[in-house]
N, C-alpha and C. Protein backbone atom coordinates (compact mmCIF):
# COMPACT_ATOMS: atom_id res chain seq x y z
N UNK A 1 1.46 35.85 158.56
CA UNK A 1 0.92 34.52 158.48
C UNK A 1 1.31 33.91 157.14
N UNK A 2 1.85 32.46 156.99
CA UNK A 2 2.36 32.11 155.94
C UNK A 2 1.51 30.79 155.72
N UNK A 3 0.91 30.73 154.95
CA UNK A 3 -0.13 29.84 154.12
C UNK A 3 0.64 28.72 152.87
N UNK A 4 0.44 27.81 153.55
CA UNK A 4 0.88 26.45 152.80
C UNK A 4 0.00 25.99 151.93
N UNK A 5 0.40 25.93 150.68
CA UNK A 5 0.30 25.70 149.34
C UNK A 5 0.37 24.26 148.78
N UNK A 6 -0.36 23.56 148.46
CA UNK A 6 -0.38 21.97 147.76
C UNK A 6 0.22 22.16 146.57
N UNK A 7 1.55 21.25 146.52
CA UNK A 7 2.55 21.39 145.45
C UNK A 7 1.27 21.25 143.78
N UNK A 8 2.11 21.79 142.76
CA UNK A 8 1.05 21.83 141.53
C UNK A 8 1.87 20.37 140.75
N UNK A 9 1.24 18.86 141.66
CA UNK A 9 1.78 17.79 140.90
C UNK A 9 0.92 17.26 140.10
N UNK A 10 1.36 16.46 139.22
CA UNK A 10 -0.13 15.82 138.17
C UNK A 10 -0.20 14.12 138.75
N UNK A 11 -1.69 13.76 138.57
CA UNK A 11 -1.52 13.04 139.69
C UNK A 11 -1.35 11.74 139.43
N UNK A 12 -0.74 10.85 140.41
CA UNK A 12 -0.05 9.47 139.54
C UNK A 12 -1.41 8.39 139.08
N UNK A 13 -2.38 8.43 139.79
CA UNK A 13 -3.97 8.16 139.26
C UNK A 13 -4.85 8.60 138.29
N UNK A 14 -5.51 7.79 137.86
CA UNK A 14 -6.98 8.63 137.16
C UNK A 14 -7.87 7.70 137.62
N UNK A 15 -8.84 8.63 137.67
CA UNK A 15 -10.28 7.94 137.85
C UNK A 15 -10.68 6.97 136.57
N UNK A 16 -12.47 6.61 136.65
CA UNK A 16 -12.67 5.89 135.50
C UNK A 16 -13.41 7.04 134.76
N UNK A 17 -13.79 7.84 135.34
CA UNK A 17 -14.14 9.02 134.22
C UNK A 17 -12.86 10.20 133.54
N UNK A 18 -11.91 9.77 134.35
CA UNK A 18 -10.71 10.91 133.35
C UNK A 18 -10.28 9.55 132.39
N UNK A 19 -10.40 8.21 132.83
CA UNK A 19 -9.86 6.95 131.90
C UNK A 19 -10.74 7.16 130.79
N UNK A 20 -11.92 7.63 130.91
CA UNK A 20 -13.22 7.46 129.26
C UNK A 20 -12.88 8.88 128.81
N UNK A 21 -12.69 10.12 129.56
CA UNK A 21 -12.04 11.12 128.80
C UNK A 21 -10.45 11.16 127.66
N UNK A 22 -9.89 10.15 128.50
CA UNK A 22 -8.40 10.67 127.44
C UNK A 22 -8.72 9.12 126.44
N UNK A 23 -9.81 8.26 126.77
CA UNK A 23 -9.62 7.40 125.66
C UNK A 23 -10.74 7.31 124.83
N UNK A 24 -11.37 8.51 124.68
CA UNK A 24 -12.47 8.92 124.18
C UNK A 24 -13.67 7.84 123.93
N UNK A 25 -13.94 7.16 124.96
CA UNK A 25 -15.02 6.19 125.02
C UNK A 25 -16.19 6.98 126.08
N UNK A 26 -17.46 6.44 125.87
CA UNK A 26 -18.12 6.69 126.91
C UNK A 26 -17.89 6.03 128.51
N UNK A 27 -18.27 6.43 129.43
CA UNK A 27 -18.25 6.27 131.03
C UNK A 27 -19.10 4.67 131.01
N UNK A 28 -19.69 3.86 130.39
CA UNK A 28 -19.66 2.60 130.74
C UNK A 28 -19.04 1.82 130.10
N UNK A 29 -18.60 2.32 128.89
CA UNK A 29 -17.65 1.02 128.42
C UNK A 29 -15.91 1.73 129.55
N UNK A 30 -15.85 2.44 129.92
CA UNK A 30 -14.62 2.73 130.52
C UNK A 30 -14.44 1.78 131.75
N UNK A 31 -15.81 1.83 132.76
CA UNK A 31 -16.38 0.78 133.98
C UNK A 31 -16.09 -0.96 133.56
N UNK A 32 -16.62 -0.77 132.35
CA UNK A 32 -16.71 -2.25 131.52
C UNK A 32 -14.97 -2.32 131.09
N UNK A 33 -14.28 -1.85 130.61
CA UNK A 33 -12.73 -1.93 130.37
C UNK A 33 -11.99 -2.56 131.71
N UNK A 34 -12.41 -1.43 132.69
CA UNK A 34 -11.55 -1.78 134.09
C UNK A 34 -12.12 -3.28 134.85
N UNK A 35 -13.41 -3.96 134.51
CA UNK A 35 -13.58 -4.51 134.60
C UNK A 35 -12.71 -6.15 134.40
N UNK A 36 -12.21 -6.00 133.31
CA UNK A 36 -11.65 -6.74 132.04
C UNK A 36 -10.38 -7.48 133.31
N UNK A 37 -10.47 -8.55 133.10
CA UNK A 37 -8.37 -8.92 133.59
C UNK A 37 -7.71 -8.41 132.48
N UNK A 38 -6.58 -8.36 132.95
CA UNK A 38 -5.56 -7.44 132.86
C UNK A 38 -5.37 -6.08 132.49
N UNK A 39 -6.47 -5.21 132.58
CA UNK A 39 -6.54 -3.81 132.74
C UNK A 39 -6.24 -3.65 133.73
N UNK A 40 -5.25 -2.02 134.25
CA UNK A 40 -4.23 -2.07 135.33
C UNK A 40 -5.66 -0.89 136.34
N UNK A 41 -6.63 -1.52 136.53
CA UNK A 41 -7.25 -0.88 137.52
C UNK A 41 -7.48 -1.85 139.07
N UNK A 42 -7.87 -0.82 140.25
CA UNK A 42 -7.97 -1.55 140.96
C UNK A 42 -9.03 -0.48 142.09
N UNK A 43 -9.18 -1.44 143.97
CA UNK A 43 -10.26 -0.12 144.26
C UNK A 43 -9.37 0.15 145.63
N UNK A 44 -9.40 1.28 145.56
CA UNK A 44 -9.34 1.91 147.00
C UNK A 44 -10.62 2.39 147.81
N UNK A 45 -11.22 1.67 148.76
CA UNK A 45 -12.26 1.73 149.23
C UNK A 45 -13.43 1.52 148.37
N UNK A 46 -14.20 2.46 147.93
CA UNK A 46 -15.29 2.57 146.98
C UNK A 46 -14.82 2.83 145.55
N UNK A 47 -13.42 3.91 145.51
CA UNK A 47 -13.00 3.74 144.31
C UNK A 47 -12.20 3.24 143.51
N UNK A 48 -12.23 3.31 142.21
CA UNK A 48 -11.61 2.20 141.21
C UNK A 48 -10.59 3.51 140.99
N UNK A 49 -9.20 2.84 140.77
CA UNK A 49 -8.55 3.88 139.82
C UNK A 49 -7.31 3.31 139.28
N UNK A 50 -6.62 4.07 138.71
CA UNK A 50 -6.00 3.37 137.12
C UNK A 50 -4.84 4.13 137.51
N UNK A 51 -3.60 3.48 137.92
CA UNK A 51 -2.13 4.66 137.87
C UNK A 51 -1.75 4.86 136.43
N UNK A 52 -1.50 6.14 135.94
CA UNK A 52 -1.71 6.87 135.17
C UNK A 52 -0.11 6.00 133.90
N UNK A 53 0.95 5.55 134.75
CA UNK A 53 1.77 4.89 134.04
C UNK A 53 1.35 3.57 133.31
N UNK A 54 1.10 2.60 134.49
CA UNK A 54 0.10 1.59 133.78
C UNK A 54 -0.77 1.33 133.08
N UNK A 55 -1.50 2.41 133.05
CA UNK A 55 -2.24 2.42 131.89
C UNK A 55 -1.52 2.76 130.85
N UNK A 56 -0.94 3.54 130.34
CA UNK A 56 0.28 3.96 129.16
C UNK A 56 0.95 2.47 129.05
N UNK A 57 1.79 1.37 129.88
CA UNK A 57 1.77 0.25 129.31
C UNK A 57 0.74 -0.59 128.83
N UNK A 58 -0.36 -0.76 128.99
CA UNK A 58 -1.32 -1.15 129.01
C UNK A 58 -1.56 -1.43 127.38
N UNK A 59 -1.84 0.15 127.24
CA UNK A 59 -2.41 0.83 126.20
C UNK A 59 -1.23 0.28 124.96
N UNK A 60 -0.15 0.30 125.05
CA UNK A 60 1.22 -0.17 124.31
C UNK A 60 1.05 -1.41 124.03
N UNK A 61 1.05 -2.37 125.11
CA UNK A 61 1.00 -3.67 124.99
C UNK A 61 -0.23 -3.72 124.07
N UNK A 62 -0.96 -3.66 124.75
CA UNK A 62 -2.61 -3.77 123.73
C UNK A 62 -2.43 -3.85 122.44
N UNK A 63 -1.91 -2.01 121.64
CA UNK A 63 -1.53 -2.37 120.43
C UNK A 63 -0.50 -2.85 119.92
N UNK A 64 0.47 -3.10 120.21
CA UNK A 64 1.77 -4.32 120.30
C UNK A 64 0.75 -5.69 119.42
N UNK A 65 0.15 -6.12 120.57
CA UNK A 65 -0.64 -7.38 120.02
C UNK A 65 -2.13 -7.40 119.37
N UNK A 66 -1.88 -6.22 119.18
CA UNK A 66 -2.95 -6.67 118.09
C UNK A 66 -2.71 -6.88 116.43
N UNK A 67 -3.90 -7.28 115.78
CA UNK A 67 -3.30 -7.74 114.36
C UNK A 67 -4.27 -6.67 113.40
N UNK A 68 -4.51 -6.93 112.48
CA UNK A 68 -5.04 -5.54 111.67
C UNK A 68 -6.73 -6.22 111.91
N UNK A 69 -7.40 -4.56 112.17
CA UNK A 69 -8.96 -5.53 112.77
C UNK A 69 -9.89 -5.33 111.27
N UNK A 70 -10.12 -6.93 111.18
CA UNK A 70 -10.65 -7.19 110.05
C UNK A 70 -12.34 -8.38 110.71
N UNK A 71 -12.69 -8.25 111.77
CA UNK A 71 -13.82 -8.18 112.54
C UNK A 71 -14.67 -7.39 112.37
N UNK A 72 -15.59 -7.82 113.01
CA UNK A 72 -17.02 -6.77 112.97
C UNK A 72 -17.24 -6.10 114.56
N UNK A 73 -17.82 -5.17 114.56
CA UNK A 73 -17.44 -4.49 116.29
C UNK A 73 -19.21 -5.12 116.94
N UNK A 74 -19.42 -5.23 117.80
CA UNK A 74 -20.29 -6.05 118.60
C UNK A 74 -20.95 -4.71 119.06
């Protein structure tokens, strides 16, 4: 008997809790991010999720345009 195996790929998605893990925020400002226009999330059925490339542009562009933060954080 020969038993089929699920290739070991990494996956082209993340959730919004692997999104607050690799960007070291907590799980509601991560909800509150994807929220945002132009954050590259979107839903499949019930869930929200983030292709794992787009976000890496995302994240680029973001700091691309930003200027040196001389603000106060809210």
């Amino acid at each position: 008997m020969t038993t089929t195996r699920k290739p070991n790929l990494e996956p082209m998605t993340l959730t919004i809790p692997e999104v607050a893990a690799l960007l070291d925020i907590n799980l509601i400002a991560a909800y509150e991010l994807a929220r945002q226009t132009g954050f590259p999330a979107f839903k499949i059925g019930r869930r929200i999720i983030v292709p794992r490339d787009a976000l890496n542009s995302w994240l680029r562009q973001s700091a691309e345009n930003q200027t040196a933060f001389h603000g106060r954080v809210k």
